[in-house]
Protein backbone atom coordinates (compact mmCIF):
# COMPACT_ATOMS: atom_id res chain seq x y z
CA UNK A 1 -30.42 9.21 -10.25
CA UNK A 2 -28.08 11.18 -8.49
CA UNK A 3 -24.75 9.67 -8.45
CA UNK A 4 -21.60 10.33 -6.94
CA UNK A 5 -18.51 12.03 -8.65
CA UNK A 6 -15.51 9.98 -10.24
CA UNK A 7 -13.47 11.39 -7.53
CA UNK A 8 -15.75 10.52 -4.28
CA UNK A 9 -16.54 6.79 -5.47
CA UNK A 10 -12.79 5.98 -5.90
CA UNK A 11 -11.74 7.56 -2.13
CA UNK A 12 -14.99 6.05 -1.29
CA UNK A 13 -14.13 2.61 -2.09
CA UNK A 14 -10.49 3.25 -1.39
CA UNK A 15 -11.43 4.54 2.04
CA UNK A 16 -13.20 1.04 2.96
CA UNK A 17 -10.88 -1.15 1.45
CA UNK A 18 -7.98 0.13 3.78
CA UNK A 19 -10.51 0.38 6.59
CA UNK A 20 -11.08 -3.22 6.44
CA UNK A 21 -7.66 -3.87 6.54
CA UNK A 22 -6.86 -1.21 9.57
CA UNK A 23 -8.21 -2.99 12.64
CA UNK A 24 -5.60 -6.40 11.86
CA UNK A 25 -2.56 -3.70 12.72
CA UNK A 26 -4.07 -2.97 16.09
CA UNK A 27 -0.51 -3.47 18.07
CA UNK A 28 -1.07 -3.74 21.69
CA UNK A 29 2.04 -2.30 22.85
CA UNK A 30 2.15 0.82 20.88
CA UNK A 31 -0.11 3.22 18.47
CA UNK A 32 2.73 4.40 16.26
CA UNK A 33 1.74 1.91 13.68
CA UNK A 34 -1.76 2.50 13.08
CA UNK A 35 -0.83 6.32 13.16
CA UNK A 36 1.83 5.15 10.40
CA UNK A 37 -1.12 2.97 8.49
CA UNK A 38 -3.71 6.03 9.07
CA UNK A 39 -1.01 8.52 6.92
CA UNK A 40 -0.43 5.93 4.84
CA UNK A 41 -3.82 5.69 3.82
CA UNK A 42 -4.25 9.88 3.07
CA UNK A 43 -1.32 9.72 1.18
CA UNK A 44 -2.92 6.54 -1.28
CA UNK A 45 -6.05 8.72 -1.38
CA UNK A 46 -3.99 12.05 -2.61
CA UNK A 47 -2.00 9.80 -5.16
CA UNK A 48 -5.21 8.07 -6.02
CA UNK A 49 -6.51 12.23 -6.85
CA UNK A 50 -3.28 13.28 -8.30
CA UNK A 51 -3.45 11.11 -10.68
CA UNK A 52 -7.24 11.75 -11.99
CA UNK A 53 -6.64 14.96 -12.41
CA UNK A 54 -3.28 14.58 -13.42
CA UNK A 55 -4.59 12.15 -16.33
CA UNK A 56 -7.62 14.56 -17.21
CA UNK A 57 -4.95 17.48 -17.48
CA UNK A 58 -2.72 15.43 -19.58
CA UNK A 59 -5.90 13.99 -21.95
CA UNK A 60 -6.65 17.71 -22.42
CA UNK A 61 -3.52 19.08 -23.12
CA UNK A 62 -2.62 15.43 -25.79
CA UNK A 63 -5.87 16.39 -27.88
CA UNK A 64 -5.27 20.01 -27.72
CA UNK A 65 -8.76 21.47 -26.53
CA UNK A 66 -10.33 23.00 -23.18
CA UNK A 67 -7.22 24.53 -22.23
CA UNK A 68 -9.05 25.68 -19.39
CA UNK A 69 -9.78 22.39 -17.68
CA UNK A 70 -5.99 21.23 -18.90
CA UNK A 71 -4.98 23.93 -16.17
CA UNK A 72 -7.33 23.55 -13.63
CA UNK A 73 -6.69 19.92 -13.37
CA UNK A 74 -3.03 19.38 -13.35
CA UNK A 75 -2.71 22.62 -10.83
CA UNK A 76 -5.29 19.98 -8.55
CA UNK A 77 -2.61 17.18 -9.54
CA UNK A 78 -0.08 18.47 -8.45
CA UNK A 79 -1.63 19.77 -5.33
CA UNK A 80 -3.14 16.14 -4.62
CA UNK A 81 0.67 15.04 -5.03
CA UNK A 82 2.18 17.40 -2.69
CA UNK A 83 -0.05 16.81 -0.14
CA UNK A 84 0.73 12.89 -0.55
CA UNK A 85 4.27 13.38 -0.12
CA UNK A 86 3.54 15.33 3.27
CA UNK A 87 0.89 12.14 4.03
CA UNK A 88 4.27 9.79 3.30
CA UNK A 89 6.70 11.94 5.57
CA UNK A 90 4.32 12.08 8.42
CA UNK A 91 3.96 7.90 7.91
CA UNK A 92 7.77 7.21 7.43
CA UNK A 93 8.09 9.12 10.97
CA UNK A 94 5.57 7.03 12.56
CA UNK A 95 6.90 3.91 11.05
CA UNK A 96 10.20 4.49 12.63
CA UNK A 97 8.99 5.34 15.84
CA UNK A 98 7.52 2.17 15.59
CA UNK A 99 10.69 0.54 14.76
CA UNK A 100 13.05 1.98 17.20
CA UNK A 101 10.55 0.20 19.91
CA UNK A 102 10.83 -3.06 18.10
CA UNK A 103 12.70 -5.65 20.29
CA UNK A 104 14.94 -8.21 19.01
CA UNK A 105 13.78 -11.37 18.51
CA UNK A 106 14.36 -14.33 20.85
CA UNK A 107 11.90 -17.08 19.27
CA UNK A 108 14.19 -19.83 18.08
CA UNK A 109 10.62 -21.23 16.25
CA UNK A 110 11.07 -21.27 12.16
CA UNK A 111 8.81 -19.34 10.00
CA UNK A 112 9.67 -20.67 7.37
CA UNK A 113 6.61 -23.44 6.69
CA UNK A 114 3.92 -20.46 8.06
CA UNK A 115 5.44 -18.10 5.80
CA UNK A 116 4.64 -20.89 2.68
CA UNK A 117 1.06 -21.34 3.43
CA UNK A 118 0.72 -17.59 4.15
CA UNK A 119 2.16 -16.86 0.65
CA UNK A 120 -0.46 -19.74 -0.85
CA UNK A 121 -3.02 -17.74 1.52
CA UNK A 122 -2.46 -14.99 -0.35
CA UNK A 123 -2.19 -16.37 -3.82
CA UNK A 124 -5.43 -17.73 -3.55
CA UNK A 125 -6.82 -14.42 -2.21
CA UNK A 126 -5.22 -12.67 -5.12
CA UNK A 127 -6.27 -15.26 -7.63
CA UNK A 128 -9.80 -13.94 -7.18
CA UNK A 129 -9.24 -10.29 -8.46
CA UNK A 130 -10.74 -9.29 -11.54
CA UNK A 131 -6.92 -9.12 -13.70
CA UNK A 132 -4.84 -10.35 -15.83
CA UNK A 133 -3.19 -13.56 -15.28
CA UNK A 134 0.55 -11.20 -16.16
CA UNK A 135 -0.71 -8.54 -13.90
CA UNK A 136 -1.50 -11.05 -10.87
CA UNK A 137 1.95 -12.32 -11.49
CA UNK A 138 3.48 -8.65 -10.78
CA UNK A 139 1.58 -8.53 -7.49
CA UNK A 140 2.75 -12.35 -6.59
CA UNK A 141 6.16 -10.95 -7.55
CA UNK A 142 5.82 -7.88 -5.28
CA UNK A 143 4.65 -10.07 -2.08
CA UNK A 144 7.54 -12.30 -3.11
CA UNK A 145 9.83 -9.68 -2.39
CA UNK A 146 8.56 -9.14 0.80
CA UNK A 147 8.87 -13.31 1.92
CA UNK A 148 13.02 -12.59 0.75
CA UNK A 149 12.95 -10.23 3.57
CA UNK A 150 11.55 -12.90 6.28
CA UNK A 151 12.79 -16.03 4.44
CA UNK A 152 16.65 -14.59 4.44
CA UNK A 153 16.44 -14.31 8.00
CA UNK A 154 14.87 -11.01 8.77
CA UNK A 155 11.95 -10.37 11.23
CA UNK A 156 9.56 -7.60 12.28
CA UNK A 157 12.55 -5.19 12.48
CA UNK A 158 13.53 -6.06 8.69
CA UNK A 159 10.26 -5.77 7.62
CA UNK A 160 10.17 -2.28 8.72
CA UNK A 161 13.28 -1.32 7.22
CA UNK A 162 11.71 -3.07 3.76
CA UNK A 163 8.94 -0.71 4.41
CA UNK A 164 11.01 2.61 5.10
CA UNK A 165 12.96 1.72 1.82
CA UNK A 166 9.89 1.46 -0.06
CA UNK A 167 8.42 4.80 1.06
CA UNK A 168 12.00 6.56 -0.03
CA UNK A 169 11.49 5.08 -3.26
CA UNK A 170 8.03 5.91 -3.89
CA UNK A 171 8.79 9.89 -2.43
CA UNK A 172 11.86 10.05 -5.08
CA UNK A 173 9.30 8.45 -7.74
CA UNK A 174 6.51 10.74 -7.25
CA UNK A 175 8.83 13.62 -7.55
CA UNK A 176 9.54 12.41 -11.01
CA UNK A 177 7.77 14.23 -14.06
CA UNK A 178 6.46 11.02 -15.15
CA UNK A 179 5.13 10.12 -11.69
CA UNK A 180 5.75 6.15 -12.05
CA UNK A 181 2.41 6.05 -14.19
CA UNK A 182 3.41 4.74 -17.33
CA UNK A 183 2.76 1.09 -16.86
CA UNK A 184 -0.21 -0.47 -16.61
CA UNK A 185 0.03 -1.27 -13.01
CA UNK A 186 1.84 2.16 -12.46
CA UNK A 187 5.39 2.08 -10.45
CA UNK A 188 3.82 4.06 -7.82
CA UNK A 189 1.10 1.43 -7.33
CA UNK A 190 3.49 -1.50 -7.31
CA UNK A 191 5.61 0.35 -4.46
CA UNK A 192 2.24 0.62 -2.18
CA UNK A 193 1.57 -2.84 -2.58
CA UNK A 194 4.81 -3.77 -1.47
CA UNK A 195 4.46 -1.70 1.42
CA UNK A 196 0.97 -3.03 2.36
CA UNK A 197 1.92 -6.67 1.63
CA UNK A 198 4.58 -6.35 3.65
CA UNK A 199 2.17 -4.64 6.41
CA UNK A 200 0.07 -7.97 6.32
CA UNK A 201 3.32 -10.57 6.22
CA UNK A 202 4.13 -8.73 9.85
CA UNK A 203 0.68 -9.67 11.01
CA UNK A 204 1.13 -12.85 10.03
CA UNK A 205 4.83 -12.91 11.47
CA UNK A 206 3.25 -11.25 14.90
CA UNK A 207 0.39 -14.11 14.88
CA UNK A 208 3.16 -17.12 15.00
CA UNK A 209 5.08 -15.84 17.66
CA UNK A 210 2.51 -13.86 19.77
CA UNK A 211 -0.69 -16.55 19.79
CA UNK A 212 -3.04 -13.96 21.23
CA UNK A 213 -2.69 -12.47 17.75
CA UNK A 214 -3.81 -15.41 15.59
CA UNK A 215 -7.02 -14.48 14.75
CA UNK A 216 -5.85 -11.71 13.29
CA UNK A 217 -4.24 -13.60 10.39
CA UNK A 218 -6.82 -14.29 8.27
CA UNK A 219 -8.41 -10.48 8.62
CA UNK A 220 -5.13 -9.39 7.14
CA UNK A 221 -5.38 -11.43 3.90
CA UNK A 222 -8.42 -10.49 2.99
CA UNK A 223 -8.09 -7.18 4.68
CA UNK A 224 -4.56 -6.89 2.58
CA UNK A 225 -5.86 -7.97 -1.22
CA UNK A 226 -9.03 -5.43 -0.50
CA UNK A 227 -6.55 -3.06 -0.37
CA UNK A 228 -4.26 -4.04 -2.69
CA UNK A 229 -7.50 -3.96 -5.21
CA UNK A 230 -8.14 -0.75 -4.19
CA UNK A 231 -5.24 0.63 -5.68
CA UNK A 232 -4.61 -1.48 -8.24
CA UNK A 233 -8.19 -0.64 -9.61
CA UNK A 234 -8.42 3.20 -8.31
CA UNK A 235 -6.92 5.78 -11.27
């Protein structure tokens, strides 16, 4: 039975994880984001590339035989990684577009008890991924970082600055020789969960002070751990 390649069944699956996710960032009052979440999501599919080749390059080269494919895949790599840092340039411009638009926030409403249940939300969604109890810890511990930004304080703007700092960090990373792979759940990976985490804790930030949003909430959990998954699992 024919069958698709390694490659085209991880972008496949990648593809309609973030897909799922995409329609819960719909912001009425400007496309910047979705053109931010639309290069966000080329650049996970070049990193997701990079680093199969990358890894098939580096298997080669470790064992010392078909020197051939050793070159032919880490040229690939490191094309697939280029062309993710141009995906992440393009999104970081978008994303502050979107920013700069941003208005300041009037609400005198706490989000403090939504942002609880949304983090149990999200637990629970997480809980149901097929990992390791340490590794779901690391991705609790990621979307924890994100609540600091709301629970010190910070609103929509913050959470846009969170997400400008994290795509600095993960350009500087992927410009690294060791590419934030080593771990288990790679460095790279734990920066673009961060970012899409903190993607879904502005939906559910937008749904408590603009009610027209609220049934977007519980797309973006679901929509959010599909694509967490995604790249947790993917490469």
């Amino acid at each position: 039975m024919k069958q698709l390649s390694r490659e085209h069944q991880a972008i496949a699956e990648q593809k309609a994880a973030f897909a799922h996710f995409r329609p819960a960032l719909a912001d009425e009052q400007s496309a910047e984001l979705l053109r931010f979440y639309d290069c966000l999501d080329g650049a996970v599919s070049s990193l997701i590339l990079s680093e199969l080749h990358m890894r098939q390059g580096e298997r080669c080269k470790a064992l010392k035989v078909l020197p051939e494919l050793q070159m032919h895949s880490l040229r690939h790599g490191n094309e697939q990684n280029l062309k993710a840092l141009a995906h992440l340039a393009n999104a970081q411009a978008f994303a502050w577009k979107f920013r700069k638009n941003i208005l300041a926030e009037k609400s005198g409403k706490s989000f403090a008890p939504r942002l609880d249940d949304f983090r149990h939300e999200m637990r629970e969604a997480l809980c149901q991924l097929e990992i390791k109890g340490s590794e779901a810890a690391a991705l609790d511990e990621a979307f924890g970082e994100v609540c600091t930004v709301l629970r010190t304080g910070g609103g929509e703007a913050q959470l846009f600055d969170f997400i400008d700092a994290g795509i600095r960090s993960l350009e500087s990373l992927r410009k690294t020789p060791g590419r934030g792979a080593q771990a288990y759940i790679a460095s790279w990976k734990l920066l673009l969960v961060r970012i899409v985490l903190a993607l879904a804790a502005w939906t559910a930030w937008k749904c408590f002070h603009t009610t027209c949003r609220c049934a977007q909430s519980e797309r973006a959990v679901h929509g959010a751990v599909l694509a967490v998954a995604s790249i947790v699992f993917a490469a």
